[in-house]
Protein backbone atom coordinates (compact mmCIF):
# COMPACT_ATOMS: atom_id res chain seq x y z
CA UNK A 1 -21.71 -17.26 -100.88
CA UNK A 2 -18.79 -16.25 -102.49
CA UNK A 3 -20.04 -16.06 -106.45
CA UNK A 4 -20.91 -12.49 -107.23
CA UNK A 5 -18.55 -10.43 -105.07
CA UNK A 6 -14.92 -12.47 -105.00
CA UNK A 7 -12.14 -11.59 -103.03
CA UNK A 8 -14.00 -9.61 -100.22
CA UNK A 9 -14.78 -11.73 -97.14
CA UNK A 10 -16.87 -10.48 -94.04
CA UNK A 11 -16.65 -7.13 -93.57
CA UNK A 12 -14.86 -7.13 -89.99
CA UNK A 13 -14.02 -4.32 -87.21
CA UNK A 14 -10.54 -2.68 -87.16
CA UNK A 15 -10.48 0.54 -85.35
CA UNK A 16 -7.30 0.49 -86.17
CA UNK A 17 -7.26 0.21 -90.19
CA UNK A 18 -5.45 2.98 -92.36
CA UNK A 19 -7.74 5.57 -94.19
CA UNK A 20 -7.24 3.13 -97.44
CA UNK A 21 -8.56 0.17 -95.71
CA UNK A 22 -12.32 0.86 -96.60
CA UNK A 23 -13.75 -2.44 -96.17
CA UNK A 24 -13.80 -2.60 -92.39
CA UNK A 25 -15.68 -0.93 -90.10
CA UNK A 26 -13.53 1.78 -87.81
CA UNK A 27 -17.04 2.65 -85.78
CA UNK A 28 -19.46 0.04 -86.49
CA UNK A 29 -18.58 -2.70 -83.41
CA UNK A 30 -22.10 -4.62 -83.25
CA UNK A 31 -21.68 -6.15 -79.89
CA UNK A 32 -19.99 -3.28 -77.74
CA UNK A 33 -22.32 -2.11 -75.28
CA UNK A 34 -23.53 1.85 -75.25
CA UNK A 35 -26.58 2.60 -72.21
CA UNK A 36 -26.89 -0.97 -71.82
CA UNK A 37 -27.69 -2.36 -75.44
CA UNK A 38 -25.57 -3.50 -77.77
CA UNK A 39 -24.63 -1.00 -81.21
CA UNK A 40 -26.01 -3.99 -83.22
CA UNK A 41 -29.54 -3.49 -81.39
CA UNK A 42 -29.60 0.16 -81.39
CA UNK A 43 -28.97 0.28 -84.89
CA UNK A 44 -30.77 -2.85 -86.60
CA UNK A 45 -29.14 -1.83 -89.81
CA UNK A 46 -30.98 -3.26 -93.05
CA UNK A 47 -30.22 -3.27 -96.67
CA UNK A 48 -32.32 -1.21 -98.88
CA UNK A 49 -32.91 -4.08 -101.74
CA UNK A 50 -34.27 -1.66 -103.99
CA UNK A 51 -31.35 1.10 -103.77
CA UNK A 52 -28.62 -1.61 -103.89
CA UNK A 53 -29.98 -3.94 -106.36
CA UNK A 54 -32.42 -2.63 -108.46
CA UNK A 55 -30.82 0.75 -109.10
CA UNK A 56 -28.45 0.34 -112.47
CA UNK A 57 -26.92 3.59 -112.20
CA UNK A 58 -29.42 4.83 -114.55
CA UNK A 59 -30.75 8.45 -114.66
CA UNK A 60 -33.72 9.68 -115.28
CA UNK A 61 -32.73 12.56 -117.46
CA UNK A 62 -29.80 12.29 -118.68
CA UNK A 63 -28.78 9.01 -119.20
CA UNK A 64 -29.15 5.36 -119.50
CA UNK A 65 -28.16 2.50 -116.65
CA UNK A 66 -24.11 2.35 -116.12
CA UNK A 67 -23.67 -0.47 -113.73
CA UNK A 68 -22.83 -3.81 -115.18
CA UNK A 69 -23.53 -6.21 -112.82
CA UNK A 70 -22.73 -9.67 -113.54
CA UNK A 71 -25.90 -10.76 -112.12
CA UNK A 72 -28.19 -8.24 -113.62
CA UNK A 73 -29.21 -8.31 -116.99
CA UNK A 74 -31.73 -5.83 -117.20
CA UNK A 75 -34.95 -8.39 -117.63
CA UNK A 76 -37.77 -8.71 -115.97
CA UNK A 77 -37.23 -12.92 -116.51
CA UNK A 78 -37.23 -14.65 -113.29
CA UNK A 79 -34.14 -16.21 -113.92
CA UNK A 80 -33.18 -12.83 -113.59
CA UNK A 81 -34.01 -11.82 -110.18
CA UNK A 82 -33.29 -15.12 -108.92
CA UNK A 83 -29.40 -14.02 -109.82
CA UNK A 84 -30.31 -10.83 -107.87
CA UNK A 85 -31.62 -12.71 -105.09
CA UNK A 86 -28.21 -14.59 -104.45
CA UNK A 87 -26.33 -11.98 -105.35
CA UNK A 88 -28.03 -9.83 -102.48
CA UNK A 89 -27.76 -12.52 -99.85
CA UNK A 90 -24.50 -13.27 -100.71
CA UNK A 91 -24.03 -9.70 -100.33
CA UNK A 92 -26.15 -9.38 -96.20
CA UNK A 93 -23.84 -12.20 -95.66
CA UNK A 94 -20.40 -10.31 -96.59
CA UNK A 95 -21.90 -7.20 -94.92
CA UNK A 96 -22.34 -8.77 -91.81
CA UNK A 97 -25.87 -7.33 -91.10
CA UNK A 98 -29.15 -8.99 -89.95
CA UNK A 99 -31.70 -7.45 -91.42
CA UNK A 100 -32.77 -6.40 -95.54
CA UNK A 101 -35.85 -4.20 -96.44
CA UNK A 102 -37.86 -5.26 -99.54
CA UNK A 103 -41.14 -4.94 -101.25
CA UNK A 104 -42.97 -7.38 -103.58
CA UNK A 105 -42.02 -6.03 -106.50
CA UNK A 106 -38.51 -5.96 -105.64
CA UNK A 107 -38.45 -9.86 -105.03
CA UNK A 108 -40.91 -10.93 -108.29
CA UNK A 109 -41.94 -9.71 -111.51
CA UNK A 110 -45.44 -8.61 -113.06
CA UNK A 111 -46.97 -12.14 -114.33
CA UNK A 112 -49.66 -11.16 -117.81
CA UNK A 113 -51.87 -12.04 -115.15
CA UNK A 114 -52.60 -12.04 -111.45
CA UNK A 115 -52.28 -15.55 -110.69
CA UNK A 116 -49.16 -15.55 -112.52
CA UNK A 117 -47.83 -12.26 -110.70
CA UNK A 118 -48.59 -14.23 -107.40
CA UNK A 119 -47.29 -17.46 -108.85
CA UNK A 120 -44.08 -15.86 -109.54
CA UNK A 121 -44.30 -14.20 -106.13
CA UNK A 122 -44.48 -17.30 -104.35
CA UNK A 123 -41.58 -19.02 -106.12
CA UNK A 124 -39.55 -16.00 -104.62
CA UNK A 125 -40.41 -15.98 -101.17
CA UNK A 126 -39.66 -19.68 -101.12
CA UNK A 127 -36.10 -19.12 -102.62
CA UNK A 128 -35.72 -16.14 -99.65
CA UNK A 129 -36.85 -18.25 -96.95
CA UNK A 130 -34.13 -20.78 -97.90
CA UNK A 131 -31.59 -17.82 -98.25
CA UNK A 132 -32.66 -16.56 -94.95
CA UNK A 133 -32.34 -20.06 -92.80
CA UNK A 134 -28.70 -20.55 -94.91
CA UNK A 135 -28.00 -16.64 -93.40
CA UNK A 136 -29.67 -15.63 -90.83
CA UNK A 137 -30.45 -12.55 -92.37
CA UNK A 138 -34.31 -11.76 -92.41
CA UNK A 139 -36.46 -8.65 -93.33
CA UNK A 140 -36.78 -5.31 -91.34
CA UNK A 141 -39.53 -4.63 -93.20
CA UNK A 142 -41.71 -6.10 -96.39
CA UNK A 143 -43.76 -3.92 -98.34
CA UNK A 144 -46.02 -3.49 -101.37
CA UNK A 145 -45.15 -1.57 -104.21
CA UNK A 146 -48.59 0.17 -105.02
CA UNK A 147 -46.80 3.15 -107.31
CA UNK A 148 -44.27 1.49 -109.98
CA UNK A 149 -46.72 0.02 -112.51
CA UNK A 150 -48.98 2.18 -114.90
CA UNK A 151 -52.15 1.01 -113.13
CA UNK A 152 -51.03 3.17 -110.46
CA UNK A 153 -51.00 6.07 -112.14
CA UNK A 154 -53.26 7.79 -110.70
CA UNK A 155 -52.85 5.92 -106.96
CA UNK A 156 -53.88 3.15 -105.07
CA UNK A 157 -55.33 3.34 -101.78
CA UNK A 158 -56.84 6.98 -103.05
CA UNK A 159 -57.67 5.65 -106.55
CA UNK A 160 -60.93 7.10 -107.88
CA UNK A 161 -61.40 4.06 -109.45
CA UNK A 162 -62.32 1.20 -107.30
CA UNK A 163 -61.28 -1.04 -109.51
CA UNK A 164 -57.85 -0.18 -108.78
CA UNK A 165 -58.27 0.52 -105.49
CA UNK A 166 -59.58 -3.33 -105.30
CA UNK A 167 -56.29 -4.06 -107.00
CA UNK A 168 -54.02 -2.58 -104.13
CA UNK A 169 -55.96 -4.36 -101.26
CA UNK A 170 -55.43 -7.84 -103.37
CA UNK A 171 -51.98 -7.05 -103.34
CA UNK A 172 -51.81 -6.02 -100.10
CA UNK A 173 -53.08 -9.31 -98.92
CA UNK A 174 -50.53 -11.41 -100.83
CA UNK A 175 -47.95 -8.70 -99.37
CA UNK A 176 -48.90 -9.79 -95.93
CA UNK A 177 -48.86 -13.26 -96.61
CA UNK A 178 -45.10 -12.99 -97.77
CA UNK A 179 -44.07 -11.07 -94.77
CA UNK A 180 -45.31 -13.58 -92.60
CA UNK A 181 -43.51 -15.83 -94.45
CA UNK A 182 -40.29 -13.84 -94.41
CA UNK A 183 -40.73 -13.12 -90.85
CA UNK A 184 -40.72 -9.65 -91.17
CA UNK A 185 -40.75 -7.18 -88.20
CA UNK A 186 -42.27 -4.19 -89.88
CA UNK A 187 -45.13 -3.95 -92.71
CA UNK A 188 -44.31 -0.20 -94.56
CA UNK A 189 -46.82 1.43 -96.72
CA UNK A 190 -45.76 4.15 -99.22
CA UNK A 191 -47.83 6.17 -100.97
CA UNK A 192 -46.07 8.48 -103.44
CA UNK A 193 -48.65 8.79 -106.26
CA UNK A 194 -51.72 9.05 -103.45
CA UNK A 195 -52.31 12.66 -103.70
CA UNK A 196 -53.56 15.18 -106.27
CA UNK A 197 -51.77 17.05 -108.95
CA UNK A 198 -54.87 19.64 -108.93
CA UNK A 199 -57.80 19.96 -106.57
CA UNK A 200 -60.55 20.43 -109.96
CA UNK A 201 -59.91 16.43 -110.25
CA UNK A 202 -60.22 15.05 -106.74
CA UNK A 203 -62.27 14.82 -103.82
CA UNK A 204 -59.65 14.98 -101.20
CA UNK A 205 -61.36 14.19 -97.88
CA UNK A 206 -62.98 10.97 -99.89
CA UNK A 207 -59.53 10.21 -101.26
CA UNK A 208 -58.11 10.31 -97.75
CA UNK A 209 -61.05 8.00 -95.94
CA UNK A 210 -60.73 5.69 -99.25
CA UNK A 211 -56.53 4.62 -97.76
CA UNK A 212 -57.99 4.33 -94.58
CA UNK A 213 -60.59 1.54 -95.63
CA UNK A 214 -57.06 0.07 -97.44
CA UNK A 215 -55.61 0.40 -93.72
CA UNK A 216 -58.12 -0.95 -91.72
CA UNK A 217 -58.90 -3.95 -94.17
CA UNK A 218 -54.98 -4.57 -93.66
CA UNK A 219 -55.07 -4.43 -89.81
CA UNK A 220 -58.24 -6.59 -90.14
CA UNK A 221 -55.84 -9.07 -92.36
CA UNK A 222 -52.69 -8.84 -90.75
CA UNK A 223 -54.68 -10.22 -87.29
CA UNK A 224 -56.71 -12.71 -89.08
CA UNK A 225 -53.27 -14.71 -90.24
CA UNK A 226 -51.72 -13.86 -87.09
CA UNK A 227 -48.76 -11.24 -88.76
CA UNK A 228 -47.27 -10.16 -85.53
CA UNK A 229 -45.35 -7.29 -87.49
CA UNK A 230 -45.94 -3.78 -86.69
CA UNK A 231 -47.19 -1.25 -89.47
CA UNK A 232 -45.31 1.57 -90.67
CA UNK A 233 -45.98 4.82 -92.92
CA UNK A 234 -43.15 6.01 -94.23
CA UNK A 235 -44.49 10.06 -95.53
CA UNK A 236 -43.50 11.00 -98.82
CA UNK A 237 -43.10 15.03 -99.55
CA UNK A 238 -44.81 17.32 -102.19
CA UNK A 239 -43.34 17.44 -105.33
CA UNK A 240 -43.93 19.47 -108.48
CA UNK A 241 -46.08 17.13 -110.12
CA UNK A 242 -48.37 15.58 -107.28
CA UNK A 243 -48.95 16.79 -103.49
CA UNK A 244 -49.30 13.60 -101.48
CA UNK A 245 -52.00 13.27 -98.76
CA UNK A 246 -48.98 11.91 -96.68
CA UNK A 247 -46.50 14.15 -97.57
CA UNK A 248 -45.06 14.49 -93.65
CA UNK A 249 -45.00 13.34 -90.28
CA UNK A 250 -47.60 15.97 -88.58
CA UNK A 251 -50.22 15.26 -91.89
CA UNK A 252 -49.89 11.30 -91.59
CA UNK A 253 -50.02 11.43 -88.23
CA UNK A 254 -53.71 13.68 -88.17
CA UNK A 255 -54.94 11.77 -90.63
CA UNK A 256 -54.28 8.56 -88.85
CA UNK A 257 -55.60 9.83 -85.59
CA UNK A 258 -58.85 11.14 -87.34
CA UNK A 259 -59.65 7.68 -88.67
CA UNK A 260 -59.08 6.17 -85.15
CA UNK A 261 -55.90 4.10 -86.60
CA UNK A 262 -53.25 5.87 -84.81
CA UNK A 263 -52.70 2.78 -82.12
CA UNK A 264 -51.91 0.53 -85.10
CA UNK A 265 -49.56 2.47 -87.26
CA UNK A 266 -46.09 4.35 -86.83
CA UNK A 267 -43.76 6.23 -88.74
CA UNK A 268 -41.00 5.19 -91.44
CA UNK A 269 -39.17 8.96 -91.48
CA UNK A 270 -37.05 9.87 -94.25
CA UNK A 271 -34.94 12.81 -92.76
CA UNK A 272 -33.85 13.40 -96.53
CA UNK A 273 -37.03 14.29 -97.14
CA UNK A 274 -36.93 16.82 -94.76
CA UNK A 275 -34.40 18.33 -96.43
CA UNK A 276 -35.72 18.33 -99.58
CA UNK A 277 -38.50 20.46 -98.85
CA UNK A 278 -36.66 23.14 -96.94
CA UNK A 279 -36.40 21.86 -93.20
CA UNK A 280 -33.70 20.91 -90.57
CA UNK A 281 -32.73 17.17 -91.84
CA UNK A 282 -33.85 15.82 -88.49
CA UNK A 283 -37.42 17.95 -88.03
CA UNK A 284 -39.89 14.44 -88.99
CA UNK A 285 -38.40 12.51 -86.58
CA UNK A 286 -38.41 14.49 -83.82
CA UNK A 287 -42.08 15.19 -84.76
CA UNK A 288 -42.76 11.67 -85.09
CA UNK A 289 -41.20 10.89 -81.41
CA UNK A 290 -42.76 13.85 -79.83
CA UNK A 291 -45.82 11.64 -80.36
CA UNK A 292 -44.75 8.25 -79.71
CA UNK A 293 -44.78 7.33 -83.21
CA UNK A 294 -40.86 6.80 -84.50
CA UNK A 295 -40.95 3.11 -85.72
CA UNK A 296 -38.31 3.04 -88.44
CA UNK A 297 -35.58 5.81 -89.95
CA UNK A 298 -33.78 5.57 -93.43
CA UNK A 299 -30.31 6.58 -93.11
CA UNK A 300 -29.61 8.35 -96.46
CA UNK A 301 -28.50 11.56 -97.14
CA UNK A 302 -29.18 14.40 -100.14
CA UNK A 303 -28.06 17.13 -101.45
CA UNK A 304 -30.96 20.19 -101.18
CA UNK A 305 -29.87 21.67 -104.51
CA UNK A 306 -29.94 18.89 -106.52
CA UNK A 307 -33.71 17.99 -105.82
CA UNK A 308 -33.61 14.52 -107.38
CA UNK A 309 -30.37 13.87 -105.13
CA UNK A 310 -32.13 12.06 -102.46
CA UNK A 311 -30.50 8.58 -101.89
CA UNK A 312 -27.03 9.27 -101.21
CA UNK A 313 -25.24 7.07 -98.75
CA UNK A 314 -25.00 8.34 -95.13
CA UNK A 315 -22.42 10.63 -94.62
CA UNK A 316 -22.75 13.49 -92.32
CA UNK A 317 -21.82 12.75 -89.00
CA UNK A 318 -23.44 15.89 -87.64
CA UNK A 319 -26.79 15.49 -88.69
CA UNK A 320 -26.87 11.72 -88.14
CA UNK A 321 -25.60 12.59 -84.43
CA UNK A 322 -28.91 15.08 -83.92
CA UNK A 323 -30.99 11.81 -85.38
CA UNK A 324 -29.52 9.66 -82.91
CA UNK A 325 -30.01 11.59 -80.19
CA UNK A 326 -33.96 11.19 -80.68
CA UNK A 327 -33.19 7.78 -80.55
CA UNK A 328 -31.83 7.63 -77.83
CA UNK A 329 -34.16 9.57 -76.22
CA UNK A 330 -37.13 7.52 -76.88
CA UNK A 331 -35.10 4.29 -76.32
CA UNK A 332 -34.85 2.96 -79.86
CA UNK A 333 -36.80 2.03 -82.50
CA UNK A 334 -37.27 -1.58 -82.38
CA UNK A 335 -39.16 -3.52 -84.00
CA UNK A 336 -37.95 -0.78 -86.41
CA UNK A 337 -34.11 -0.13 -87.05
CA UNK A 338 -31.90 2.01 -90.00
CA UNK A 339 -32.57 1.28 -93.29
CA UNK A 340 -29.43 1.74 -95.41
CA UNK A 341 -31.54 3.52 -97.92
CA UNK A 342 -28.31 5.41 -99.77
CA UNK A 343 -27.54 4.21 -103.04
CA UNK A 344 -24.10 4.16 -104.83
CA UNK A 345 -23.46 7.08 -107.46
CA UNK A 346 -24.20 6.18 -111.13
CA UNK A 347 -19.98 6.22 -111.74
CA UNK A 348 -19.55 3.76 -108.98
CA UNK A 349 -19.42 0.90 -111.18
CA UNK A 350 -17.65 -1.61 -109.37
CA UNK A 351 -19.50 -4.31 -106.95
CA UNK A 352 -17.24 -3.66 -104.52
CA UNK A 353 -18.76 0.40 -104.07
CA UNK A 354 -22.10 -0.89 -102.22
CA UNK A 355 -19.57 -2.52 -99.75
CA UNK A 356 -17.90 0.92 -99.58
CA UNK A 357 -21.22 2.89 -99.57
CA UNK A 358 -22.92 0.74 -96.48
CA UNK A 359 -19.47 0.57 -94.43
CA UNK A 360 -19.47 4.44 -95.06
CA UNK A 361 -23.60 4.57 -94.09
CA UNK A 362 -22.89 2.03 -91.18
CA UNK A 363 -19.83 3.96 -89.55
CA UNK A 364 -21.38 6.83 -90.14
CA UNK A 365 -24.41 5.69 -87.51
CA UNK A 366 -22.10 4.30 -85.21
CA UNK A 367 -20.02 7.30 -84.58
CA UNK A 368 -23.42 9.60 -84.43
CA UNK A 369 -24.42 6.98 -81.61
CA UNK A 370 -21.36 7.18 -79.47
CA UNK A 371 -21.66 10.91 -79.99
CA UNK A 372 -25.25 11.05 -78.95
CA UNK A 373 -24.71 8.76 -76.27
CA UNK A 374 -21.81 10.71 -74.42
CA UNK A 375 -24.15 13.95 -75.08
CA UNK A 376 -26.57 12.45 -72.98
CA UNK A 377 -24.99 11.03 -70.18
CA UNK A 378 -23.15 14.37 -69.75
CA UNK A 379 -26.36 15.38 -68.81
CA UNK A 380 -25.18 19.42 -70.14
CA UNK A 381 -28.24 19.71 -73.02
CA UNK A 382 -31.17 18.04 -70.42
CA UNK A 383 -29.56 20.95 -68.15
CA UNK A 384 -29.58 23.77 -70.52
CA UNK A 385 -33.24 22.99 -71.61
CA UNK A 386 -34.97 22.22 -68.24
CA UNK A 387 -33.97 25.74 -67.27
CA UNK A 388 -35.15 27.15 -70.38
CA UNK A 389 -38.32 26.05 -69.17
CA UNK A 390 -38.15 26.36 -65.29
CA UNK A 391 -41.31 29.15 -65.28
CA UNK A 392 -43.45 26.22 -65.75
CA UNK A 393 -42.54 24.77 -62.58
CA UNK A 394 -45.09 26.75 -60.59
CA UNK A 395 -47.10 29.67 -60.32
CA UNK A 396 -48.67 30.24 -63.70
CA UNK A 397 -46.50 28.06 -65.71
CA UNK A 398 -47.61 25.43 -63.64
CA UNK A 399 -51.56 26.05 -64.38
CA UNK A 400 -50.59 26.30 -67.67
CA UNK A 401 -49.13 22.98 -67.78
CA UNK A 402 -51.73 21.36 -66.18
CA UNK A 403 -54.63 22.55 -68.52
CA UNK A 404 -55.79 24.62 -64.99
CA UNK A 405 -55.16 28.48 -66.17
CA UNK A 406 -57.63 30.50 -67.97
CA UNK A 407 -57.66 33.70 -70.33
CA UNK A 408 -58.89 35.64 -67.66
CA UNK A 409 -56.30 34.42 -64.86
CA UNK A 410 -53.62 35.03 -67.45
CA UNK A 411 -54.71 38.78 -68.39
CA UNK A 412 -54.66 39.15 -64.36
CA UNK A 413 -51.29 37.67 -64.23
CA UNK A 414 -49.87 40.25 -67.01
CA UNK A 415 -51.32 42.72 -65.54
CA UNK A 416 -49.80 42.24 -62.00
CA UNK A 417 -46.04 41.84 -63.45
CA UNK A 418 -46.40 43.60 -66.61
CA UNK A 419 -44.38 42.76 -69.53
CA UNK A 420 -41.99 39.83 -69.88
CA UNK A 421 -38.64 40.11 -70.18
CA UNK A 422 -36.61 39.03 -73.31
CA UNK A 423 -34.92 35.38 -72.89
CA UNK A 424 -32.00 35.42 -74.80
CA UNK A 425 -32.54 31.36 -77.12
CA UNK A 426 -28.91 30.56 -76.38
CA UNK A 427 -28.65 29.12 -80.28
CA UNK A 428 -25.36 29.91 -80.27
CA UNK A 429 -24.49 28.24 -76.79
CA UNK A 430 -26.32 25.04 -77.67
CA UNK A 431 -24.93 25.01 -81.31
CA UNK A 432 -20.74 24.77 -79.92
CA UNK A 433 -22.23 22.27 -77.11
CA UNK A 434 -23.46 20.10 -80.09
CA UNK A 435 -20.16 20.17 -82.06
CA UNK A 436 -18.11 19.84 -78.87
CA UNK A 437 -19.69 16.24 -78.88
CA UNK A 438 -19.66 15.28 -82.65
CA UNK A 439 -16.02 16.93 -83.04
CA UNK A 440 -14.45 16.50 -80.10
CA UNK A 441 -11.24 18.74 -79.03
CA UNK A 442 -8.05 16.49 -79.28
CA UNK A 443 -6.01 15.25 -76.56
CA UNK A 444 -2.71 16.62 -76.44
């Protein structure tokens, strides 16, 4: 464990270390207590394998891949991502973490045939199961990557050809196999080319039943081996060149409910996403908890104006403080956690930026949940917004509540007290309580 990345030992707390000390944490302490669970169990923090070791610096535009890696050499041998394999682990280890997030894809190669594909496949999750019991280190989640190769074009689980479609369930069963495997907590499925780049080619409503027959054969599946895992959705927004049928929280949640598979499925939010398409960087997941149905977050950031800027390590201790507070809220996320789904910028060329990316990331969380935990015991925002809505305590409100009131006992209402009066929203007011807790006044 000490072949890829020499010279940098476990990454350790010092809440003391200098501001050129960047590989400690200064936030991240995994077994201090906050509301009576440890920071390491509120956060579950996992490694995105993708972003940190499959991304070469490369750009889609503009250039070709920058980062040298001294286990990477850009084949799809698997020699090859048996370096990236050790090279990762060695990496969880160093990091101090518990958890990595990985698809199928990620771990093996495409065979020139299935039975090679899974062959290959096999010989991988064998090598990870040894990496895991020399570790400790196991997956968050395990998923199957039904979008990177060509036969995907045009989908997977909303495929118009069933041939394909066929495809993605085969691979979805091997996918399921693995994670069981692995030991995986969470099963993810991510859709980014299901959707329609113009309504004269697709049926959408057929398209949309077509992923839940891929869901429900999965559930079927997943209790037939016994995979104790929960399932996950992670939405994917509109882009120019495709709409996705799962493009947010509210549509994947509808269409989940309207195929009766609602019980069986959560959320993987993406609050970069959010962002992306022009709302608050926290409005999915407080959609997705409003319904019971937060099982995972990635904690990335993006930049808005640079729309393919959407993997940036966590940052922004104000926004990630308005994610944890959800959180808390709803009492964590587990068997979900926080993906570390940032990746390091495309001049970051030295192994030793993904430590400084994920410590970044990492503190980053850990400072948003002592912040979001001191907001709530306070007890000032519960407060503020249970008298914001103190008229449905009784008398109309009340019937209202309840499902009891009708149009006619409302008209009778308005016109025995006549017109309401304006209630100021207090943004302001609950805007300077929020940054009283993220940046709090010094002590003199």
């Amino acid at each position: 464990m000490n072949k890829y990345f020499p010279g940098i030992g476990r990454i350790e707390y010092r809440p003391d270390a200098g501001p050129e000390d960047t590989l400690v944490f200064r936030h991240y302490n995994p077994g201090e207590t906050i509301h009576g669970r440890t920071m390491e169990d509120w956060l579950r923090f996992s490694v995105c394998y993708f972003n940190t070791f499959r991304y070469c610096g490369s750009d889609d535009h503009y250039g070709e891949r920058a980062h040298q890696r001294q286990w990477e050499d850009g084949t799809r041998s698997l020699d090859n991502y048996k370096r990236r394999m050790m090279a990762a682990f060695e990496f969880f280890h160093k990091l101090n973490i518990k958890y990595y997030s990985v698809s199928d894809r990620d771990m093996a190669p495409e065979g020139d045939s299935f039975e090679e594909t899974n062959s290959y496949l096999d010989e991988m999750v064998t090598l990870a199961c040894d990496l895991q019991r020399q570790t400790g280190v196991r997956p968050l989640y395990y998923s199957a990557d039904l979008f990177s190769h060509p036969r995907y074009m045009n989908g997977a689980g909303a495929n118009p050809d069933a041939h394909v479609f066929a495809y993605a369930c085969a691979q979805v069963k091997r996918s399921l196999e693995a994670a069981k495997r692995l030991g995986a907590d969470n099963f993810v499925f991510f859709n980014p080319r299901d959707g329609y780049q113009s309504v004269l080619q697709r049926q959408i409503f057929r398209d949309m039943s077509h992923m839940a027959q891929l869901y429900r054969m999965a559930v079927q599946y997943k209790d037939k081996i016994g995979f104790k895992g929960q399932f996950l959705i992670q939405p994917k927004p509109a882009d120019p060149r495709r709409h996705q049928y799962e493009s947010d929280a509210m549509s994947a949640m509808h269409m989940l409910r309207h195929f009766s598979l609602d019980k069986q499925f959560k959320l993987y939010i993406k609050p970069a996403f959010s962002r992306l398409m022009g709302r608050p960087y926290e409005h999915d997941v407080y959609i997705a908890a409003a319904f019971n149905m937060l099982g995972c977050v990635d904690a990335s950031d993006s930049f808005p104006e640079v729309e393919a800027t959407s993997d940036i390590c966590a940052q922004n201790i104000h926004d990630a403080t308005i994610i944890m507070k959800c959180v808390l809220e709803q009492s964590g996320v587990q068997p979900g956690g926080f993906t570390l789904g940032g990746r390091v910028r495309r001049e970051s060329v030295e192994p030793r930026d993904l430590f400084h990316g994920h410590i970044l990331a990492m503190d980053t969380f850990a400072r948003a949940l002592r912040n979001a935990a001191r907001m709530i015991s306070d007890g000032c925002f519960a407060r503020s917004i249970q008298q914001r809505y103190t008229s449905y305590k009784s008398g109309i409100g009340e019937r209202i509540e309840k499902g009891a009131a009708t149009l006619e006992e409302c008209e009778e209402y308005i016109r025995k007290c006549g017109e309401p009066q304006q209630q100021s929203a207090r943004y302001e007011h609950y805007e300077n309580m929020f940054n009283y807790y993220v940046y709090p006044p010094r002590q003199m």
